[in-house]
PDB file of N, CA and C in Angstrom:
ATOM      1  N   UNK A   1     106.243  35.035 113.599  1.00  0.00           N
ATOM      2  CA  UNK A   1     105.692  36.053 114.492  1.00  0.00           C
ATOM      3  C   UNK A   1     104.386  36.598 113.922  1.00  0.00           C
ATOM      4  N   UNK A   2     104.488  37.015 112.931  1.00  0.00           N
ATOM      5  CA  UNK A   2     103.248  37.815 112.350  1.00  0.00           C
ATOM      6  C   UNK A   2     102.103  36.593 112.013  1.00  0.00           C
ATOM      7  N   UNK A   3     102.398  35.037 111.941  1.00  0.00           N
ATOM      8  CA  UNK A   3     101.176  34.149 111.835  1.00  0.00           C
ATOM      9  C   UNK A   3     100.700  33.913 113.226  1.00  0.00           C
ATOM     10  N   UNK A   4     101.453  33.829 114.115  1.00  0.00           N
ATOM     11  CA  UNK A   4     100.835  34.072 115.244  1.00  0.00           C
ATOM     12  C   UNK A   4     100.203  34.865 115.652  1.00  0.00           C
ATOM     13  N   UNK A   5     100.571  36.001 115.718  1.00  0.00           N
ATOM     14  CA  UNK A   5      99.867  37.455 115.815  1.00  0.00           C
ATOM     15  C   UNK A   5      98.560  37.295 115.108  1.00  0.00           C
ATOM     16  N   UNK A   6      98.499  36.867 114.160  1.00  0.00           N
ATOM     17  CA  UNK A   6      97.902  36.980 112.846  1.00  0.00           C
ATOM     18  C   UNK A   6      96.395  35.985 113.903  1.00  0.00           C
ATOM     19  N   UNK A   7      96.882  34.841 114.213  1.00  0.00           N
ATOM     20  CA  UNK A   7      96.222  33.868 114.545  1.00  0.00           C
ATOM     21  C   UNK A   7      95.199  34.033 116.085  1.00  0.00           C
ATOM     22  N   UNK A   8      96.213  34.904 116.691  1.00  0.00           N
ATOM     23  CA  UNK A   8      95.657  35.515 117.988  1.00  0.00           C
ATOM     24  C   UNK A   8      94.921  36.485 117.828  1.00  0.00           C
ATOM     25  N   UNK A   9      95.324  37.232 117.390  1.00  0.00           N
ATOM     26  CA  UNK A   9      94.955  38.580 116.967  1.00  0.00           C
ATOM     27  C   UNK A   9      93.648  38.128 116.243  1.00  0.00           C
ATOM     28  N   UNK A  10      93.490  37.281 115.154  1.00  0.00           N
ATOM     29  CA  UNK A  10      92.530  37.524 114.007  1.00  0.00           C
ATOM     30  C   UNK A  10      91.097  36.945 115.071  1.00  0.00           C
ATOM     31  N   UNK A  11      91.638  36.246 115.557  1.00  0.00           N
ATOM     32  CA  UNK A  11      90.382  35.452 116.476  1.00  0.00           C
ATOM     33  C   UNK A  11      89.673  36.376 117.531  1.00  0.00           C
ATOM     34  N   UNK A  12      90.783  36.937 118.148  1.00  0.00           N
ATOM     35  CA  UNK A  12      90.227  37.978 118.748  1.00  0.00           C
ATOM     36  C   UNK A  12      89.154  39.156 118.704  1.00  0.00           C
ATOM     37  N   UNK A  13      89.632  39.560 117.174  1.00  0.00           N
ATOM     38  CA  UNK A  13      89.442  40.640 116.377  1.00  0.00           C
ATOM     39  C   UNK A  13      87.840  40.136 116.472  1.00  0.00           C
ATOM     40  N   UNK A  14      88.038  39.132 115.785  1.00  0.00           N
ATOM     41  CA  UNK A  14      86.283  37.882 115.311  1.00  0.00           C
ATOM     42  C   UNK A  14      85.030  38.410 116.274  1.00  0.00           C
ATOM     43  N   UNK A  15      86.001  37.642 117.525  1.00  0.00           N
ATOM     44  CA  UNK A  15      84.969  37.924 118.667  1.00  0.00           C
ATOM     45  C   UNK A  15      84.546  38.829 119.300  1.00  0.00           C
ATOM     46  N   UNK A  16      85.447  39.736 119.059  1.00  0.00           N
ATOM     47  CA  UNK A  16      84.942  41.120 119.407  1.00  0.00           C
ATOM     48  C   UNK A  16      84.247  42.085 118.533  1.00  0.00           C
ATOM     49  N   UNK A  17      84.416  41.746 116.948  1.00  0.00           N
ATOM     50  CA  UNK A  17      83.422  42.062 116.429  1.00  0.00           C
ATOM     51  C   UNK A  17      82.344  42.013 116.614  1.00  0.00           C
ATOM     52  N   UNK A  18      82.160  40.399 116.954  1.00  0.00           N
ATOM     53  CA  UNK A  18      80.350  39.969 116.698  1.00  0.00           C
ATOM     54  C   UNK A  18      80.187  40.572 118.019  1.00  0.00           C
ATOM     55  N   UNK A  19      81.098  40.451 119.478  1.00  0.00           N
ATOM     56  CA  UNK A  19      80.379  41.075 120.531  1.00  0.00           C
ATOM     57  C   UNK A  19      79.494  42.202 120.174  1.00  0.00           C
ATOM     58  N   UNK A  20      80.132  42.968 119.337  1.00  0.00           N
ATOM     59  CA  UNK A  20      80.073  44.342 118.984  1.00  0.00           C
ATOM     60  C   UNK A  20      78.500  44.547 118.184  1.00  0.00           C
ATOM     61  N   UNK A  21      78.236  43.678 117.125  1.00  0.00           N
ATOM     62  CA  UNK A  21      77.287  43.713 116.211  1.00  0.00           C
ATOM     63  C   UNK A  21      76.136  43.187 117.355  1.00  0.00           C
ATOM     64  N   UNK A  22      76.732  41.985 118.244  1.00  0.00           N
ATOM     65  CA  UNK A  22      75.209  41.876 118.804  1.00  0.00           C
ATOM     66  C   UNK A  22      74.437  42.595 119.711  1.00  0.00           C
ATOM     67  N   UNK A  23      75.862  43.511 120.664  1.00  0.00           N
ATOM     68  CA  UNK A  23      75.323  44.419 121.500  1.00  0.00           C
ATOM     69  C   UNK A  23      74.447  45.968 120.737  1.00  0.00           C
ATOM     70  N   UNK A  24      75.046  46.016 119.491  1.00  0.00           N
ATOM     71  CA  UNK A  24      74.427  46.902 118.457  1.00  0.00           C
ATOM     72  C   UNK A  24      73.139  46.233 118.459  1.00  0.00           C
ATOM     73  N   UNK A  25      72.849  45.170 118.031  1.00  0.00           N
ATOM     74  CA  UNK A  25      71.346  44.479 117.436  1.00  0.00           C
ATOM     75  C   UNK A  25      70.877  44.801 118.745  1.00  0.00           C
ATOM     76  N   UNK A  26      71.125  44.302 119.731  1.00  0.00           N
ATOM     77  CA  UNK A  26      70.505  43.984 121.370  1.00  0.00           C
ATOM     78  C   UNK A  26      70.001  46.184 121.385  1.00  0.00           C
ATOM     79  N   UNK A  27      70.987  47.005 121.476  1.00  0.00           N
ATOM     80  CA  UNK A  27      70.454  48.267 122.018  1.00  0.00           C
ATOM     81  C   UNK A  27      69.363  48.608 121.168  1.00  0.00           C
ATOM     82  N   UNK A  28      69.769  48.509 120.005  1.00  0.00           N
ATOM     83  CA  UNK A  28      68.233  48.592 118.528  1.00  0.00           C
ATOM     84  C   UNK A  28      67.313  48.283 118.846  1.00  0.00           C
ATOM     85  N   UNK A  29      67.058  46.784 119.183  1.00  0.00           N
ATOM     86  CA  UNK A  29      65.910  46.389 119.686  1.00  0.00           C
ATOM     87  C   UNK A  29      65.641  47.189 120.579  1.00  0.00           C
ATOM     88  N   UNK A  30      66.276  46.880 121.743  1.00  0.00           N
ATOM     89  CA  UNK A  30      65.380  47.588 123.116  1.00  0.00           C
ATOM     90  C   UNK A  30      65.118  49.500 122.662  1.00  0.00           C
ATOM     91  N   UNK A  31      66.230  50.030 122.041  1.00  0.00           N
ATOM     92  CA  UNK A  31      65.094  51.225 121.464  1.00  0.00           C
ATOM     93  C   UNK A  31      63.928  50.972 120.905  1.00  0.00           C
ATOM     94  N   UNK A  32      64.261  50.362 119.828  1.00  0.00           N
ATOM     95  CA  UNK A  32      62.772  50.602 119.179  1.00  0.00           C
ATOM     96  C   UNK A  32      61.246  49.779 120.825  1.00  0.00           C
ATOM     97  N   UNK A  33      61.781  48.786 121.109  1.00  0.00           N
ATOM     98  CA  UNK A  33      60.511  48.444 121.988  1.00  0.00           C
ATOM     99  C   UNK A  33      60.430  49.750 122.640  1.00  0.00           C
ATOM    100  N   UNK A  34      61.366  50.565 123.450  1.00  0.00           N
ATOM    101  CA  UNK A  34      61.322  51.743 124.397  1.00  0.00           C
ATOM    102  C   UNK A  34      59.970  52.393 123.608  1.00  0.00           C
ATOM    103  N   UNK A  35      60.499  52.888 121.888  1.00  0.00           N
ATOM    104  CA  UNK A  35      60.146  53.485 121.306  1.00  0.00           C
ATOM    105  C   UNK A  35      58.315  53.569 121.088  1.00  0.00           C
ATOM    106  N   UNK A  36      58.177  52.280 120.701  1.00  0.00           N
ATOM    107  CA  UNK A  36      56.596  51.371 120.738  1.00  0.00           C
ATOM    108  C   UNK A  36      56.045  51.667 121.789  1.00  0.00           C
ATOM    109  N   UNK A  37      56.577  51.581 123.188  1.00  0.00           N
ATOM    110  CA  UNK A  37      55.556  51.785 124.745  1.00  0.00           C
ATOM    111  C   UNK A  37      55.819  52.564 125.194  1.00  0.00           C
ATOM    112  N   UNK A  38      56.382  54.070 124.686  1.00  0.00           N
ATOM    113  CA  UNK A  38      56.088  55.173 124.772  1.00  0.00           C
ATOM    114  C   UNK A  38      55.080  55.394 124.468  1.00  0.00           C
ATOM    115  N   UNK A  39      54.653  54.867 122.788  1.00  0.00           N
ATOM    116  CA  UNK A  39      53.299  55.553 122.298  1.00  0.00           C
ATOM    117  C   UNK A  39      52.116  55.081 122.764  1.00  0.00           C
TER     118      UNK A  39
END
């Protein structure tokens, strides 16, 4: 039970991390450009 879990779960976990980090990188960027053509 728990290697399964383990196996579902861990993969999951994965991909929703990086979703996570790239939608982080992705809003960064577009601030800082916001940021730039303000000035």
């Amino acid at each position: 039970m728990m290697r399964y879990d383990w196996n579902i779960g861990g993969y999951v976990f994965l991909v929703f991390m990086a979703a996570a980090v790239v939608l982080a990188g992705y809003n960064a960027v577009m601030a800082v450009v916001r940021f730039v053509a303000a000035l």
